[in-house]
PDB file of N, CA and C in Angstrom:
ATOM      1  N   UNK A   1      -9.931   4.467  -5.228  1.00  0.00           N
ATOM      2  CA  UNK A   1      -9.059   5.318  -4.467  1.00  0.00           C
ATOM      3  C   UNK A   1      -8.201   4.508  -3.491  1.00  0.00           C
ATOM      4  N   UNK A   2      -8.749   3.353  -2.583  1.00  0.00           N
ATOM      5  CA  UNK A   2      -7.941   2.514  -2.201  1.00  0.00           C
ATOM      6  C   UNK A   2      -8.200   1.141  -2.399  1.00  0.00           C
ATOM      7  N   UNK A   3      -7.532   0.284  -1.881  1.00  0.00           N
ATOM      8  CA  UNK A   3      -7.613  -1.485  -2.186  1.00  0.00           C
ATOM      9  C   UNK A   3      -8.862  -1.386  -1.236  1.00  0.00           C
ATOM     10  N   UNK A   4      -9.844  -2.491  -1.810  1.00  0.00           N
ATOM     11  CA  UNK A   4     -10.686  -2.913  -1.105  1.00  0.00           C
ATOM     12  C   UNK A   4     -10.027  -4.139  -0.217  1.00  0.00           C
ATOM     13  N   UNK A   5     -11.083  -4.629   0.886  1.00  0.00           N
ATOM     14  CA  UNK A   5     -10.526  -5.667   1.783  1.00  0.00           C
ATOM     15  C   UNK A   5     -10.217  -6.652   0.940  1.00  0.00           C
ATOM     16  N   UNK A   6     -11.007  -7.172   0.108  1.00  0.00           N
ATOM     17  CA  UNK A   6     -10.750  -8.804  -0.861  1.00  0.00           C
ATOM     18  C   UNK A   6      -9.483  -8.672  -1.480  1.00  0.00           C
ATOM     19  N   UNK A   7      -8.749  -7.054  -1.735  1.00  0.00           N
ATOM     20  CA  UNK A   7      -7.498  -7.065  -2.647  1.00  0.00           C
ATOM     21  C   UNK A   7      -6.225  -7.038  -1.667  1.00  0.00           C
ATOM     22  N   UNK A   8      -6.522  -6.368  -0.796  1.00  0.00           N
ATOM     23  CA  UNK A   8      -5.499  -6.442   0.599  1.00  0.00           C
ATOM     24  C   UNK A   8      -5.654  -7.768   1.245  1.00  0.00           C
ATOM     25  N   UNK A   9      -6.492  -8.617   1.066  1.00  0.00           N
ATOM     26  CA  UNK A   9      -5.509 -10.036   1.722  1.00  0.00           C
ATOM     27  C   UNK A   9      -5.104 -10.760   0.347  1.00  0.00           C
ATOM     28  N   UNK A  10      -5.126 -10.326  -0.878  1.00  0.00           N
ATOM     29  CA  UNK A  10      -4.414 -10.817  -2.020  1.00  0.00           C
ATOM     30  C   UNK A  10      -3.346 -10.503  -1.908  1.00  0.00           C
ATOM     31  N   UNK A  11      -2.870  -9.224  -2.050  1.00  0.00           N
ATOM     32  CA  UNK A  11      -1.943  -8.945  -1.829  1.00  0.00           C
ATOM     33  C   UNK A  11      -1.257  -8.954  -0.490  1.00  0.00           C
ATOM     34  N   UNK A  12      -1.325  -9.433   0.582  1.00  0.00           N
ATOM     35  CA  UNK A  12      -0.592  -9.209   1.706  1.00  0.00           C
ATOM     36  C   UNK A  12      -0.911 -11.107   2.001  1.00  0.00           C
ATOM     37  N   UNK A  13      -1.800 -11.770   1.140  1.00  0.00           N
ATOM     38  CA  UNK A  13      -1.933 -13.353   1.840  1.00  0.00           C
ATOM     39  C   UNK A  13      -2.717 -13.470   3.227  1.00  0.00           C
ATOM     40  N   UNK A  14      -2.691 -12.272   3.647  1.00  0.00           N
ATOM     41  CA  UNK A  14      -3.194 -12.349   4.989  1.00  0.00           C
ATOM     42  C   UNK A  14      -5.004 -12.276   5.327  1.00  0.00           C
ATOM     43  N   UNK A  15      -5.705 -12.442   6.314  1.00  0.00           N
ATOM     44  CA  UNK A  15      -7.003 -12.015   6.686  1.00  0.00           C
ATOM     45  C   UNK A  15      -6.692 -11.429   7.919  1.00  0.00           C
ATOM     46  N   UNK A  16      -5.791 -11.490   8.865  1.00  0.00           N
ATOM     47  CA  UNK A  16      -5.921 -10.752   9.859  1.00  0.00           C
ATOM     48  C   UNK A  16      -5.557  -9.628   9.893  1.00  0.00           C
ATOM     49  N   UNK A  17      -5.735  -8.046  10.498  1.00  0.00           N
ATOM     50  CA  UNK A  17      -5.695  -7.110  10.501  1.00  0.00           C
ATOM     51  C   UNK A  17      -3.781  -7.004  10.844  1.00  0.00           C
ATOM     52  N   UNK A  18      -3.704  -7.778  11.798  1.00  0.00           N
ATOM     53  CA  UNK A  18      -2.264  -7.268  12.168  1.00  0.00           C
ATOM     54  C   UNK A  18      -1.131  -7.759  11.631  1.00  0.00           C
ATOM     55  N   UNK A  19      -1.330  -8.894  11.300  1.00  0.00           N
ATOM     56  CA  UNK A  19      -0.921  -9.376  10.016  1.00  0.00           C
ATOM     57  C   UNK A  19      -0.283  -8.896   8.703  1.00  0.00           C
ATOM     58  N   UNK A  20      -1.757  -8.275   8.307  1.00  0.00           N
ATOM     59  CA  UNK A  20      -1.668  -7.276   7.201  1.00  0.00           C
ATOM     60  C   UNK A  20      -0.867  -6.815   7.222  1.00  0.00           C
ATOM     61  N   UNK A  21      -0.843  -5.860   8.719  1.00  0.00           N
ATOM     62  CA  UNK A  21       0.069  -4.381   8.829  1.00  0.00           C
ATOM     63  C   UNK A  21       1.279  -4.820   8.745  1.00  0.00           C
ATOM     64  N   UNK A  22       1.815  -6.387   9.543  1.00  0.00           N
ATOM     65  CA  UNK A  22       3.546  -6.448   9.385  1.00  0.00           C
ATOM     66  C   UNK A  22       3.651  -6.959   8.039  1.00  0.00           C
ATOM     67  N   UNK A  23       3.026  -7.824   6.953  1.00  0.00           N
ATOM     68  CA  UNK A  23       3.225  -7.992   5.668  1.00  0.00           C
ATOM     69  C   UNK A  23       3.508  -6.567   4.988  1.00  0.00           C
ATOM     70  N   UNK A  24       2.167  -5.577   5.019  1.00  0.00           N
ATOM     71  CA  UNK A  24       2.599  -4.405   4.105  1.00  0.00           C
ATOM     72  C   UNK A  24       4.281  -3.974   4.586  1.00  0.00           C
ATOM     73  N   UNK A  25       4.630  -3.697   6.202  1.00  0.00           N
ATOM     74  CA  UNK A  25       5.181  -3.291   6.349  1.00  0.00           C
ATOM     75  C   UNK A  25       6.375  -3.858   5.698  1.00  0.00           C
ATOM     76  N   UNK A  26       6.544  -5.301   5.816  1.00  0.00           N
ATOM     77  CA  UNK A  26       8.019  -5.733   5.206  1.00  0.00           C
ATOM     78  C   UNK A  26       8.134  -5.724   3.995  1.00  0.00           C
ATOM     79  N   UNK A  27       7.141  -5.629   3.117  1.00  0.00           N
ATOM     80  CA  UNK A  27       7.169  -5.387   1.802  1.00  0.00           C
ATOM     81  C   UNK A  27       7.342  -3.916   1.195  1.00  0.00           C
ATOM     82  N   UNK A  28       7.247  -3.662   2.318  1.00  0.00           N
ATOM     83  CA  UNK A  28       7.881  -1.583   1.960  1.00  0.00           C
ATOM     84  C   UNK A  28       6.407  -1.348   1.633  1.00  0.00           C
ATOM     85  N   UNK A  29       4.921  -1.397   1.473  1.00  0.00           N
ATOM     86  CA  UNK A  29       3.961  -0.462   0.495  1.00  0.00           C
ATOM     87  C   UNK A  29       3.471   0.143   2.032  1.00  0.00           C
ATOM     88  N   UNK A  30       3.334   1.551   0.958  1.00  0.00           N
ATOM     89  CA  UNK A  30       3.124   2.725   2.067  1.00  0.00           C
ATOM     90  C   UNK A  30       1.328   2.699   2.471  1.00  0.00           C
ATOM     91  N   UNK A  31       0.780   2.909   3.461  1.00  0.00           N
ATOM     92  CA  UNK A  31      -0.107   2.490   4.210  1.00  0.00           C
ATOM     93  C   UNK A  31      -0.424   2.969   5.592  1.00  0.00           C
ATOM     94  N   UNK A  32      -1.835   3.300   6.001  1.00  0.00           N
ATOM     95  CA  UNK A  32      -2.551   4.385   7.176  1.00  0.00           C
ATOM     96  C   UNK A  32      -2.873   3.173   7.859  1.00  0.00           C
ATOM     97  N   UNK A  33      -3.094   2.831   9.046  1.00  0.00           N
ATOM     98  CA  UNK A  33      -4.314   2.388   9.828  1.00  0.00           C
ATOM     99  C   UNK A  33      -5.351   3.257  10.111  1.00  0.00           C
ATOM    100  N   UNK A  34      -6.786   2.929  10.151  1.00  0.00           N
ATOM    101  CA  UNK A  34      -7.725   3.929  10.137  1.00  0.00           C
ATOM    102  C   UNK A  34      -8.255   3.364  11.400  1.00  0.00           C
ATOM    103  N   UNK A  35      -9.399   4.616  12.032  1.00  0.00           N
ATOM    104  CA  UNK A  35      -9.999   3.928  13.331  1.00  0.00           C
ATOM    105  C   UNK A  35     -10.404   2.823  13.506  1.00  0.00           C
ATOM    106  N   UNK A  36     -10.481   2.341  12.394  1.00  0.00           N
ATOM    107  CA  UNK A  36     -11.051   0.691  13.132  1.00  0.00           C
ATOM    108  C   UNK A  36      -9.915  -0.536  13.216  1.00  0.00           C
ATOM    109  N   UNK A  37      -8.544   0.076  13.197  1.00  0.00           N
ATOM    110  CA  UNK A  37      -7.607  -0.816  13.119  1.00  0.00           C
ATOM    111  C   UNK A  37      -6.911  -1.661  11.796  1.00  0.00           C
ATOM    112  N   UNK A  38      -7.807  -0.893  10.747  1.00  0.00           N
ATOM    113  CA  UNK A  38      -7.104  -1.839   9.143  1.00  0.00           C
ATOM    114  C   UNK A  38      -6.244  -0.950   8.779  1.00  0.00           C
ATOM    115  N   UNK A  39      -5.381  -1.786   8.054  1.00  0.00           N
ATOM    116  CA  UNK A  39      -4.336  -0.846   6.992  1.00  0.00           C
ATOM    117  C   UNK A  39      -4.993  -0.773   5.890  1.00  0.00           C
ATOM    118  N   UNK A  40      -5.095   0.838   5.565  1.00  0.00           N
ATOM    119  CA  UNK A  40      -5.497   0.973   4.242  1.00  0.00           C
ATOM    120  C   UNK A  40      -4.616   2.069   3.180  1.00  0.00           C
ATOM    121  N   UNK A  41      -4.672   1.073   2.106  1.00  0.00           N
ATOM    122  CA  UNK A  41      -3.433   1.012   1.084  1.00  0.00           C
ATOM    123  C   UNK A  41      -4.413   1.978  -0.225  1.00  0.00           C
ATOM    124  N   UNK A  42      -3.272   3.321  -0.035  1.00  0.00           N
ATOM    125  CA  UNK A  42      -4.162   4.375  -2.128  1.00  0.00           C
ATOM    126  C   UNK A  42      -3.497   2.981  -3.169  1.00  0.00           C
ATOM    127  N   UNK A  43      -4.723   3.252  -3.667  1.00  0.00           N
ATOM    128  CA  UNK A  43      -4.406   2.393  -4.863  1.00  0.00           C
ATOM    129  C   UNK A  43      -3.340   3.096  -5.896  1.00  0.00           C
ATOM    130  N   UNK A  44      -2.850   4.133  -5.973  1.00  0.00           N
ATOM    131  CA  UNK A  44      -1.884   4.934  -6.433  1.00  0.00           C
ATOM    132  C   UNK A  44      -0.982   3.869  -6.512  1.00  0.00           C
ATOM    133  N   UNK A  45      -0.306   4.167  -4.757  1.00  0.00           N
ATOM    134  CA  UNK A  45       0.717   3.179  -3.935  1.00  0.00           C
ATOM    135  C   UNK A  45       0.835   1.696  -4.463  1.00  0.00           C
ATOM    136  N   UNK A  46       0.277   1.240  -5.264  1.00  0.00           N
ATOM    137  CA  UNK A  46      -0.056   0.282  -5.807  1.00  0.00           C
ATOM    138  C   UNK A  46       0.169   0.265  -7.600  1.00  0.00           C
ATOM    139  N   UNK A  47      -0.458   1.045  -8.197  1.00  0.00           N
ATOM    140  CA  UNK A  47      -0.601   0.831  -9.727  1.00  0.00           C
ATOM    141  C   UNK A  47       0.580   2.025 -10.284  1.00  0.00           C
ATOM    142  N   UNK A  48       1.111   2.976  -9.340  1.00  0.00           N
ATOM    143  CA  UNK A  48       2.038   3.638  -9.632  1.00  0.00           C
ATOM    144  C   UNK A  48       1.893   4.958 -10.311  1.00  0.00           C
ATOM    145  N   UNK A  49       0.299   5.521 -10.149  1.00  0.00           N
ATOM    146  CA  UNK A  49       0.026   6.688 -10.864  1.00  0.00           C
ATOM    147  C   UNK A  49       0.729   7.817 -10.669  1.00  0.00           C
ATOM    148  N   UNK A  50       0.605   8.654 -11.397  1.00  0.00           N
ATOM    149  CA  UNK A  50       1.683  10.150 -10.504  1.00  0.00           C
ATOM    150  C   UNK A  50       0.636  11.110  -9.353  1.00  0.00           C
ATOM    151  N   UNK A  51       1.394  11.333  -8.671  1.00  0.00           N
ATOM    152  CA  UNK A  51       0.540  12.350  -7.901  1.00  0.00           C
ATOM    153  C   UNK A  51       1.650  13.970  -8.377  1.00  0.00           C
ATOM    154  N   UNK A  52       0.295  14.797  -7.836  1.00  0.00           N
ATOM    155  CA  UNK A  52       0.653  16.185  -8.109  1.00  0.00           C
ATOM    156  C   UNK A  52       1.180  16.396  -6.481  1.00  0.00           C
ATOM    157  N   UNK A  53       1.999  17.004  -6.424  1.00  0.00           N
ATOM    158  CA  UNK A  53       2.412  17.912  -5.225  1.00  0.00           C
ATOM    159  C   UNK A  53       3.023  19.526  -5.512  1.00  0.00           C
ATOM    160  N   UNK A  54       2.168  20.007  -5.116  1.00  0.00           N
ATOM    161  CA  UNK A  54       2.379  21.347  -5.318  1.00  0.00           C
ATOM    162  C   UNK A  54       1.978  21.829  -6.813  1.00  0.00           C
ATOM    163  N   UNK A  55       3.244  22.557  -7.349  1.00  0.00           N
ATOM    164  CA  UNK A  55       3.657  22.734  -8.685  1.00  0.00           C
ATOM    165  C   UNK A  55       4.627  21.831  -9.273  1.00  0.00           C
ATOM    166  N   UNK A  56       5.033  20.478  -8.576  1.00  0.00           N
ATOM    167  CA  UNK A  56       5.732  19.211  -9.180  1.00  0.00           C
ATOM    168  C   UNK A  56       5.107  18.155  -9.412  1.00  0.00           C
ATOM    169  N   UNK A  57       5.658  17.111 -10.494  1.00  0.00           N
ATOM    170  CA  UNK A  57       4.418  15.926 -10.709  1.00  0.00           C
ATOM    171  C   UNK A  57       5.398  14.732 -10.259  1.00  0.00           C
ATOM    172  N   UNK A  58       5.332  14.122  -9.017  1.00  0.00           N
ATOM    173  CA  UNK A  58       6.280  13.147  -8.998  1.00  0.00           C
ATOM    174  C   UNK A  58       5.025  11.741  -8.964  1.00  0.00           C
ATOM    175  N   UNK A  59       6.579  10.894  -9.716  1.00  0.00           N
ATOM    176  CA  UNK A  59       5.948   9.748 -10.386  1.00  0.00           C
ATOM    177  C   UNK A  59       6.174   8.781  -9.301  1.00  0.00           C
ATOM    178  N   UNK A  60       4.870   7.736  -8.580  1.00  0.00           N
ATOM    179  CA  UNK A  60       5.152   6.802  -7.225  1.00  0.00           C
ATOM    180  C   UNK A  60       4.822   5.434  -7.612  1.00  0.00           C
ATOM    181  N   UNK A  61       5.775   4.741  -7.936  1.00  0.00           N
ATOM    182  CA  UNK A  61       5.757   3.432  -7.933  1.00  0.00           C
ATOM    183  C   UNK A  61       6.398   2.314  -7.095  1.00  0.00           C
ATOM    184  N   UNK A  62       5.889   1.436  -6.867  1.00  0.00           N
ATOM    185  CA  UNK A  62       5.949   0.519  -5.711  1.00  0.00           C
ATOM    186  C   UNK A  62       6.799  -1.069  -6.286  1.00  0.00           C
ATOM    187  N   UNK A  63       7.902  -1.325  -5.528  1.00  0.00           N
ATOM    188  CA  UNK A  63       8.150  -2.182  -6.112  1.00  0.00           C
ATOM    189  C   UNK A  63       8.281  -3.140  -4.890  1.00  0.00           C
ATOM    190  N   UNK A  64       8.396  -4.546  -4.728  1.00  0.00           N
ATOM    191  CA  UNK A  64       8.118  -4.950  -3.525  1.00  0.00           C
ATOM    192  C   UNK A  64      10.183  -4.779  -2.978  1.00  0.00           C
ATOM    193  N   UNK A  65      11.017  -5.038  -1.879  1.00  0.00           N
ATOM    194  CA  UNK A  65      12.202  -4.790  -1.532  1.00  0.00           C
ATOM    195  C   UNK A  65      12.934  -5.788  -2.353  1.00  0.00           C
ATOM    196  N   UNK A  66      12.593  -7.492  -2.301  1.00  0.00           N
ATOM    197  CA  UNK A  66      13.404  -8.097  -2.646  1.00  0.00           C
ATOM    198  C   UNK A  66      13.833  -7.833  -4.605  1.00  0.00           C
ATOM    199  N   UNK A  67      12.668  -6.477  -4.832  1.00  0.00           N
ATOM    200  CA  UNK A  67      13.264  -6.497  -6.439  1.00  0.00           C
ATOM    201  C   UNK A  67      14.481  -5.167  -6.351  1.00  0.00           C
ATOM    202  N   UNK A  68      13.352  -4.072  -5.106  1.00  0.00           N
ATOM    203  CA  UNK A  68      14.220  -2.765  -5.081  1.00  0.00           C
ATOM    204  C   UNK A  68      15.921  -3.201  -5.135  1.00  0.00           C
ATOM    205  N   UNK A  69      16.639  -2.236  -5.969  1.00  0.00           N
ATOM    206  CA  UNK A  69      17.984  -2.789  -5.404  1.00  0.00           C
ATOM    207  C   UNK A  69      18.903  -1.472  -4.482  1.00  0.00           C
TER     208      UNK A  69
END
């Protein structure tokens, strides 16, 4: 359901918490901080599954900015 810690400093390069948060952030992937101060990333947000909203099925895929155009 979300990245575990070992996959969030793969993907972000980082180990520090705050870190993390300005990597995800400049890379555009959408992301909570939870009470204990980590960013935590749906693995959705990541592998690009569809989510349901409502009675619509929109499709969420993540691309990092420097590909978005």
């Amino acid at each position: 359901m979300f990245l575990s810690i070992e996959e969030l400093v793969q993907l972000t390069g980082r180990k520090v918490k705050a870190k993390q948060i300005h990597a995800l952030r400049s890379m555009g992937v959408p992301f909570f901080v939870n009470a204990l101060g980590q960013p935590v990333v749906a693995r959705a947000a990541i592998e690009g599954r569809a989510q349901v909203s409502g009675d619509r099925v929109a499709r969420v895929s993540w691309q990092p900015r420097v590909v978005a155009g």
